[in-house]
Protein backbone atom coordinates (compact mmCIF):
# COMPACT_ATOMS: atom_id res chain seq x y z
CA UNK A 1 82.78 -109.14 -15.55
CA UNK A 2 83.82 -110.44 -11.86
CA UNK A 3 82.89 -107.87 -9.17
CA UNK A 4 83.52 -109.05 -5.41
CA UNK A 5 83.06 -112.83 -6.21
CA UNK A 6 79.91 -112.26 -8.39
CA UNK A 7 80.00 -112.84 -12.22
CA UNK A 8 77.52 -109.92 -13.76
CA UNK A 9 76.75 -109.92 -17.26
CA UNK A 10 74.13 -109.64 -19.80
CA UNK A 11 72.88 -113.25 -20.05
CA UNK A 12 70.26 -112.85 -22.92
CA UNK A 13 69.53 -110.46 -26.27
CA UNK A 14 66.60 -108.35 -26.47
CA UNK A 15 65.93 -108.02 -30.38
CA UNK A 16 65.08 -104.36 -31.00
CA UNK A 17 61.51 -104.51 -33.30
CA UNK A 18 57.92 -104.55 -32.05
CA UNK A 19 57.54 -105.78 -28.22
CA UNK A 20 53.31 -106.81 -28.06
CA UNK A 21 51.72 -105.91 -24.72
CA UNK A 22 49.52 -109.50 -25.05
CA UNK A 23 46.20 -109.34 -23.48
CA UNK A 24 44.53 -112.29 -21.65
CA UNK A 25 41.86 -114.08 -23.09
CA UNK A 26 39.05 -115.30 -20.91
CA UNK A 27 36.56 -118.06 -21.36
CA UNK A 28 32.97 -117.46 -20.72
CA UNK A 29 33.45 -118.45 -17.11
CA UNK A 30 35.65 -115.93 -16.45
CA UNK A 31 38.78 -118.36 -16.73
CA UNK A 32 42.12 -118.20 -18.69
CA UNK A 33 41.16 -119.26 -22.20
CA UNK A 34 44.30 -121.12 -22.99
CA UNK A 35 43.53 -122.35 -26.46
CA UNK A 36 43.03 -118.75 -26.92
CA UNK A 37 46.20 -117.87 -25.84
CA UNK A 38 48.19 -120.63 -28.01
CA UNK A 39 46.17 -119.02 -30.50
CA UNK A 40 47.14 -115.25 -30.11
CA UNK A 41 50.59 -116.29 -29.96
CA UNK A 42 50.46 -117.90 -33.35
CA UNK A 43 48.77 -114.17 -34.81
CA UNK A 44 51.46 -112.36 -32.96
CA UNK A 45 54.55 -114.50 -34.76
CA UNK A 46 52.75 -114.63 -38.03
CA UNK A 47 53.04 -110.42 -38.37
CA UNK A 48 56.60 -110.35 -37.84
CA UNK A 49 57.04 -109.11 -33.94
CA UNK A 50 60.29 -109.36 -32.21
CA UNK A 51 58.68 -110.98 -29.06
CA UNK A 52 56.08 -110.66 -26.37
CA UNK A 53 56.14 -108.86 -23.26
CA UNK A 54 53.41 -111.35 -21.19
CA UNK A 55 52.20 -110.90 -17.49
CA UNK A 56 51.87 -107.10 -18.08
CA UNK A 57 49.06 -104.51 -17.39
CA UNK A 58 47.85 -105.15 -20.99
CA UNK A 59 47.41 -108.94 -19.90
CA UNK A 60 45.36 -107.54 -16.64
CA UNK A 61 48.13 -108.85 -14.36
CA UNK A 62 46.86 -106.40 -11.24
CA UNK A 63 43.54 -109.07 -11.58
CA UNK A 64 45.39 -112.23 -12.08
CA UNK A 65 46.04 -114.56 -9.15
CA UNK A 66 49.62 -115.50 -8.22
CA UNK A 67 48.79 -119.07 -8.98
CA UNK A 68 47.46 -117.61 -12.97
CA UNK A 69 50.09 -115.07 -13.16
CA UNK A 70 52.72 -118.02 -12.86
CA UNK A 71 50.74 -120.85 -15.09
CA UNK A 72 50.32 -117.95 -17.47
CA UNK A 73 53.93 -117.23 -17.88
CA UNK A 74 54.93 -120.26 -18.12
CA UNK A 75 52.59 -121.36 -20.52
CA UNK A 76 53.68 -118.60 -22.81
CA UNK A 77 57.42 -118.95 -22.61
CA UNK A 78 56.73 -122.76 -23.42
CA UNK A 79 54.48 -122.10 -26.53
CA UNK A 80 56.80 -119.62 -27.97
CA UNK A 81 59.40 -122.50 -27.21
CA UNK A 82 62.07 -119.99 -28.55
CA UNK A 83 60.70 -118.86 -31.59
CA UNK A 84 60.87 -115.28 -30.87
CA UNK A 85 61.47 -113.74 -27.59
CA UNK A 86 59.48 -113.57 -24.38
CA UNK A 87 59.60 -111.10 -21.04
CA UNK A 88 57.60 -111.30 -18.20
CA UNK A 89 56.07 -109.53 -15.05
CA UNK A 90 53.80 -109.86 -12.86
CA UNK A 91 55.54 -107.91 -10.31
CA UNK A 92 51.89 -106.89 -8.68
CA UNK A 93 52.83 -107.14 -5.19
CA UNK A 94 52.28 -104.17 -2.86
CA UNK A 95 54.75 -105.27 0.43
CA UNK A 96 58.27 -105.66 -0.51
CA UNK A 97 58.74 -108.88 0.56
CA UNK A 98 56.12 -109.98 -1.30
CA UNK A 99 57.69 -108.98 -4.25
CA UNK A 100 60.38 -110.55 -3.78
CA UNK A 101 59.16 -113.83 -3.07
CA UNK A 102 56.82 -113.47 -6.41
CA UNK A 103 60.25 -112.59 -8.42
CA UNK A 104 62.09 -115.50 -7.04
CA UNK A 105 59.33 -117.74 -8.67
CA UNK A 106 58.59 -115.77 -11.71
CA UNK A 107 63.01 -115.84 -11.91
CA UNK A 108 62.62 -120.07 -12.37
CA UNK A 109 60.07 -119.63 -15.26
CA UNK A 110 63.85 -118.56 -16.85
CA UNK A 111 62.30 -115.52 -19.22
CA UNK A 112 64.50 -113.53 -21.79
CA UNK A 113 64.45 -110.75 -19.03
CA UNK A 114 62.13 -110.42 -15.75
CA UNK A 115 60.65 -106.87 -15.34
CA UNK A 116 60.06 -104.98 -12.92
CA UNK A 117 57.24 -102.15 -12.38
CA UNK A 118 58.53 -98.87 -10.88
CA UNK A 119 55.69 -97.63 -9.12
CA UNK A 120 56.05 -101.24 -7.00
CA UNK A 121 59.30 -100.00 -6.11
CA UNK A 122 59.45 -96.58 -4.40
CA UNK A 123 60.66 -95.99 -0.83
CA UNK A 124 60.08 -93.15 1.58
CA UNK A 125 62.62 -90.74 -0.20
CA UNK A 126 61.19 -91.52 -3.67
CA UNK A 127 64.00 -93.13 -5.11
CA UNK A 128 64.15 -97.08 -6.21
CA UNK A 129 67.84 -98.00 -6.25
CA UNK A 130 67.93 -99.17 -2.81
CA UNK A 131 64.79 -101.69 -3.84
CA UNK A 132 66.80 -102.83 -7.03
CA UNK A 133 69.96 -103.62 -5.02
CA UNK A 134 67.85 -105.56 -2.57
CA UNK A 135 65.90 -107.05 -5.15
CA UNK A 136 69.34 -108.16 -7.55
CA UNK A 137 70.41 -109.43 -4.51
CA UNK A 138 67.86 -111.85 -4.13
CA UNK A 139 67.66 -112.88 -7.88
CA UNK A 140 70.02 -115.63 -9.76
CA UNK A 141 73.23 -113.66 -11.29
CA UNK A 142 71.97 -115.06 -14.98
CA UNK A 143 68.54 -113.57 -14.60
CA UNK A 144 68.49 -110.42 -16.74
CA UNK A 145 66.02 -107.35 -15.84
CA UNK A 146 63.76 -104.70 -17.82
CA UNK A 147 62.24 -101.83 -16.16
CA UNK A 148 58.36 -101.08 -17.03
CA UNK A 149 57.12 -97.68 -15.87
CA UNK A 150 53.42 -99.06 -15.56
CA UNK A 151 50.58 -96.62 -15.86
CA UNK A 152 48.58 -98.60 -12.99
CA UNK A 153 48.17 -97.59 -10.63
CA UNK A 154 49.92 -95.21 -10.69
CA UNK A 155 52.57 -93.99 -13.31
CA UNK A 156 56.16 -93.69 -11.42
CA UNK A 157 58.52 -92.26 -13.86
CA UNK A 158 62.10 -93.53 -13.98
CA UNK A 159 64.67 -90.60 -12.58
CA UNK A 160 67.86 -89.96 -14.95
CA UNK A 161 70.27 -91.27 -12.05
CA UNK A 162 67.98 -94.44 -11.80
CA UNK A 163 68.43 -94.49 -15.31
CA UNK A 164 72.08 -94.38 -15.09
CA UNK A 165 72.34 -96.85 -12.31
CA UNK A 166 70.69 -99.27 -14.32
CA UNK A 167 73.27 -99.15 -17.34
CA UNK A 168 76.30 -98.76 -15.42
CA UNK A 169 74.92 -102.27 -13.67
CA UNK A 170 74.80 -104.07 -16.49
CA UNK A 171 71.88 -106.73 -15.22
CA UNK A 172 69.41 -104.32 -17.02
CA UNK A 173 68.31 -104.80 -20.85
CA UNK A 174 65.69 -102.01 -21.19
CA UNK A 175 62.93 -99.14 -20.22
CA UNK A 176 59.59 -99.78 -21.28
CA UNK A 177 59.18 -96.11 -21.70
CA UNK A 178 55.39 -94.50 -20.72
CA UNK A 179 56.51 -90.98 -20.28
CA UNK A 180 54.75 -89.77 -23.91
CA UNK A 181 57.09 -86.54 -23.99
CA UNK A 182 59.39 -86.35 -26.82
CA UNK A 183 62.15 -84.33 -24.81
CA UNK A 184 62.38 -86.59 -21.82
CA UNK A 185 62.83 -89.69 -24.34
CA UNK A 186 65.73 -87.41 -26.44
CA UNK A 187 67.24 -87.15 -22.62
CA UNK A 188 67.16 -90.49 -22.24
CA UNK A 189 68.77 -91.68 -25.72
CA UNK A 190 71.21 -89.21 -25.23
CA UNK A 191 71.83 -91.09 -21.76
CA UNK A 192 71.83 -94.71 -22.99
CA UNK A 193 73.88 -94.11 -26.05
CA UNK A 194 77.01 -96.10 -26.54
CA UNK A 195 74.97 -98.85 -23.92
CA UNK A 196 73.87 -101.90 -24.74
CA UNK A 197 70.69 -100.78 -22.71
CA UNK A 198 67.33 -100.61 -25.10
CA UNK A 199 64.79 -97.91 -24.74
CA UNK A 200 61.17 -99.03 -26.33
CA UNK A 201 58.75 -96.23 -26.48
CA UNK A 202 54.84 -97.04 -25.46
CA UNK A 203 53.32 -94.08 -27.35
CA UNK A 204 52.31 -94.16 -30.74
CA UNK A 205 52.39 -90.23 -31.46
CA UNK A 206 55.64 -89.90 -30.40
CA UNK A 207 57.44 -93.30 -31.62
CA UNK A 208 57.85 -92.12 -35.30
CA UNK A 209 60.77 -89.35 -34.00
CA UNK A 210 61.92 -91.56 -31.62
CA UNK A 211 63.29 -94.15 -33.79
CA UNK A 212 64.52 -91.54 -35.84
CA UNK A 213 66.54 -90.44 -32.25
CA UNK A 214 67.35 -94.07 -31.60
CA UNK A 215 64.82 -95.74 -29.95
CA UNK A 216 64.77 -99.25 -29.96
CA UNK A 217 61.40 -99.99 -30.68
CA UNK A 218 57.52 -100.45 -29.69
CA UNK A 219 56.03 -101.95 -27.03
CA UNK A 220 52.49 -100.74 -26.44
CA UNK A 221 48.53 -101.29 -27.09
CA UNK A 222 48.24 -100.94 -30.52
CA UNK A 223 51.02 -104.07 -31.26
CA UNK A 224 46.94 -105.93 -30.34
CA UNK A 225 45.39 -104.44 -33.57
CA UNK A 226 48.02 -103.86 -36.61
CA UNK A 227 51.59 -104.92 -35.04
CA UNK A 228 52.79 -105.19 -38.79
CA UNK A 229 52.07 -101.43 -39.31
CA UNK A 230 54.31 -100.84 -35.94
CA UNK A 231 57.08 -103.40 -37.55
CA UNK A 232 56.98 -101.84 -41.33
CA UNK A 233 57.87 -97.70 -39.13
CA UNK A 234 61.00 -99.16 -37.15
CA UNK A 235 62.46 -100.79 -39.94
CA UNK A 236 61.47 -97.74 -42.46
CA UNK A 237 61.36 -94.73 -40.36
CA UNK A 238 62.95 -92.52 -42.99
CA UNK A 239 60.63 -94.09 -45.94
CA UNK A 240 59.00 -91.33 -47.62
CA UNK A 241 55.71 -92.78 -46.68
CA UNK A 242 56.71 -93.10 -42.79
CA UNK A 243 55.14 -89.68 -41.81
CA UNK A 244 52.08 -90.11 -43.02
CA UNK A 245 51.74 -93.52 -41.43
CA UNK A 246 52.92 -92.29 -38.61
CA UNK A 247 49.78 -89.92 -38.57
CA UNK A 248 47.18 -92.33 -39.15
CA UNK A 249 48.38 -94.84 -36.35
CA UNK A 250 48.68 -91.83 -34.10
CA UNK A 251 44.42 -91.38 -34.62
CA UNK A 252 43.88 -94.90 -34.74
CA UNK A 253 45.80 -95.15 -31.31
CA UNK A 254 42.84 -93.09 -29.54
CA UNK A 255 40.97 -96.32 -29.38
CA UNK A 256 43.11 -97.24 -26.62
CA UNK A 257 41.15 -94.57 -24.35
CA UNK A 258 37.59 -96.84 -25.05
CA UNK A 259 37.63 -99.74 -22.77
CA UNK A 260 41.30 -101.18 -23.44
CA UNK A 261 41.77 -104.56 -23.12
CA UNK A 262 38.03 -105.27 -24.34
CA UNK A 263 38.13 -102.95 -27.77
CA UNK A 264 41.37 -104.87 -28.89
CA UNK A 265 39.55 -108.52 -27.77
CA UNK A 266 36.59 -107.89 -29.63
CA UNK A 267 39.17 -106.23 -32.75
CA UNK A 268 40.86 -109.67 -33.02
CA UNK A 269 37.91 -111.90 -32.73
CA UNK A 270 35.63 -109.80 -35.44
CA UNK A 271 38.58 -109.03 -37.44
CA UNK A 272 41.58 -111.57 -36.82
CA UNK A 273 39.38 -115.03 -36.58
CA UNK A 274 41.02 -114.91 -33.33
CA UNK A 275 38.07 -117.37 -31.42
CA UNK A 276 37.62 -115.34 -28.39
CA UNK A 277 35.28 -113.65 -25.45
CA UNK A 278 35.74 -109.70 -25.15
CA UNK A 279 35.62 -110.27 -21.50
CA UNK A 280 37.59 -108.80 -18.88
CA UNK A 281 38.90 -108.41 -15.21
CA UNK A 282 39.94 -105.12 -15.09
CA UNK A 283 37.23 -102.29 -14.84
CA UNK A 284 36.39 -100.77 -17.89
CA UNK A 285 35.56 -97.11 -18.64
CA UNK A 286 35.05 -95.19 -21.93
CA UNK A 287 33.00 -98.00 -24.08
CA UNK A 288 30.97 -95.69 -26.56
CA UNK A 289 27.68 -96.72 -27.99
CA UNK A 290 30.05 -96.35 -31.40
CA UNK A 291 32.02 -98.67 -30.80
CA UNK A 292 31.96 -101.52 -33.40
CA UNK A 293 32.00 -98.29 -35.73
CA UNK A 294 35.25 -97.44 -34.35
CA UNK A 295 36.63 -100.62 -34.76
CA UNK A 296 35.22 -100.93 -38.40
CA UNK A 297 36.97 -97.90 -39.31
CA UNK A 298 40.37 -98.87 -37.43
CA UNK A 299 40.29 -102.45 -39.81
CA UNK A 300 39.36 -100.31 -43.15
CA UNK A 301 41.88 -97.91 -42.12
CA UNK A 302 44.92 -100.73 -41.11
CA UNK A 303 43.85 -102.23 -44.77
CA UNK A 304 44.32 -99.06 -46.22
CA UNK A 305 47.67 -98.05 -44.60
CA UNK A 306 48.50 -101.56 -46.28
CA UNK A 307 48.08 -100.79 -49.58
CA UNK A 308 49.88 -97.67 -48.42
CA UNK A 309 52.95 -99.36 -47.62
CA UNK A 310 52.33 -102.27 -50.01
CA UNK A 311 52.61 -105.01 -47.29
């Protein structure tokens, strides 16, 4: 499509599936653990995910330095070399200018889509499509965009006419949706249908009727522990065995509120083989006493819903 001398289109595919937030492993010194990394990647292919969203608050991005946020990305886009797909952030900045100069770079690391966080974009009237037009602007014409309404640190909805504004531009592929309220995602299907814009829900209790409504898939904490069990809902939401599924994932999720990302590093190294530290940037609250129980019961539990689903 040719508007005023500019060619605008869709330049890449976002599968719909499971999207994994991926954490950052750290070495004992408190440095990237890349051999880590190459092997988390490997773990996340090998249970069937449709890519990874990398550079995100999962991965601690708010603690990263520019200079790790970009070697980071870059490193995982060239691991995955392809094999599945790969979006990035790290759109941490707090002037705008900044942020602009950090997408320009992150832009040359040529993701499936660069995303942007929403509370990083607000102006004095409390609306963002000023920001996005400035920030388009200043972006190659084959870079595509997602939108990421990031809980930290602050969470910034996305309004329904920013909504709009984004599918009637075209440069957008999707909402990482953090809202957790079943009506406001039925609002928004009911606005993206007949797009090609994607909507992938965050929240487990909630994700189970929003496939059902449309949604295009997962992309949240729990794709760190079982992203098989998040793969086997979307592509059998209406499985007689779906609801109850649906229910145990939605308890196991609460393990997210004990000292996420260090519960799901010290999940994959007991339980996943994944060699690993449990150490982390980001300040952690919530770690219980209980928690190796918790995690013991999360693994007998994702073994059970296995059986369950015979996978």
């Amino acid at each position: 499509m040719l508007i005023a001398g500019r060619i605008l289109y869709v330049q890449h595919v976002i599968k719909d599936g499971v999207w994994v937030t991926m954490i950052t492993p750290f070495d004992k010194q408190g440095r990237i653990d890349y051999a880590a990394v190459k092997n988390l990647i490997e773990w996340y292919i090998s249970k069937g995910v449709a890519g990874l969203f990398a550079i995100c608050q999962s991965s601690e991005m708010f603690f990263l330095s520019f200079k790790e946020r970009i070697e980071l990305a870059s490193f995982v886009i060239q691991h995955v070399n392809g094999r599945i797909g790969v979006v990035i952030s790290g759109h941490v900045e707090e002037s705008f200018q900044k942020q602009l100069e950090e997408l320009k770079v992150l832009a040359d690391l040529k993701p499936d889509a660069l995303v942007l966080v929403s509370n990083r974009l607000k102006d004095d009237n409390d609306c963002i499509i000023e920001n996005l037009k400035r920030i388009e602007e200043s972006l190659p014409d084959n870079i595509s965009l997602g939108m990421y309404e990031c809980p930290y640190p602050d969470k910034r909805l996305i309004k329904y006419e920013e909504l709009k504004y984004m599918i009637n531009s075209r440069r957008y592929l999707f909402l990482k949706d953090t809202c957790c309220d079943i009506s406001i995602i039925k609002s928004r299907l009911e606005i993206i249908k007949g797009s090609t814009f994607k909507l992938f829900n965050a929240n487990t209790a909630t994700l189970h009727d929003s496939i059902i409504m449309g949604c295009n898939g997962y992309c949240g904490i729990m794709s760190n522990f079982h992203p098989e069990l998040y793969a086997w809902l979307y592509n059998n939401p209406r499985d007689e065995k779906a609801s109850s599924l649906s229910s145990i994932i939605s308890v196991m999720s609460l393990i997210e509120e004990h000292g996420y990302p260090h519960c799901a590093k010290r999940y994959l190294r007991n339980y996943e083989n994944i060699n690993m530290t449990d150490i982390c940037r980001t300040t952690l609250k919530n770690i219980t006493p209980s928690l190796d129980q918790e995690l013991d019961a999360i693994h007998e539990l994702t073994n059970l819903m296995h059986n369950h689903i015979n996978i």
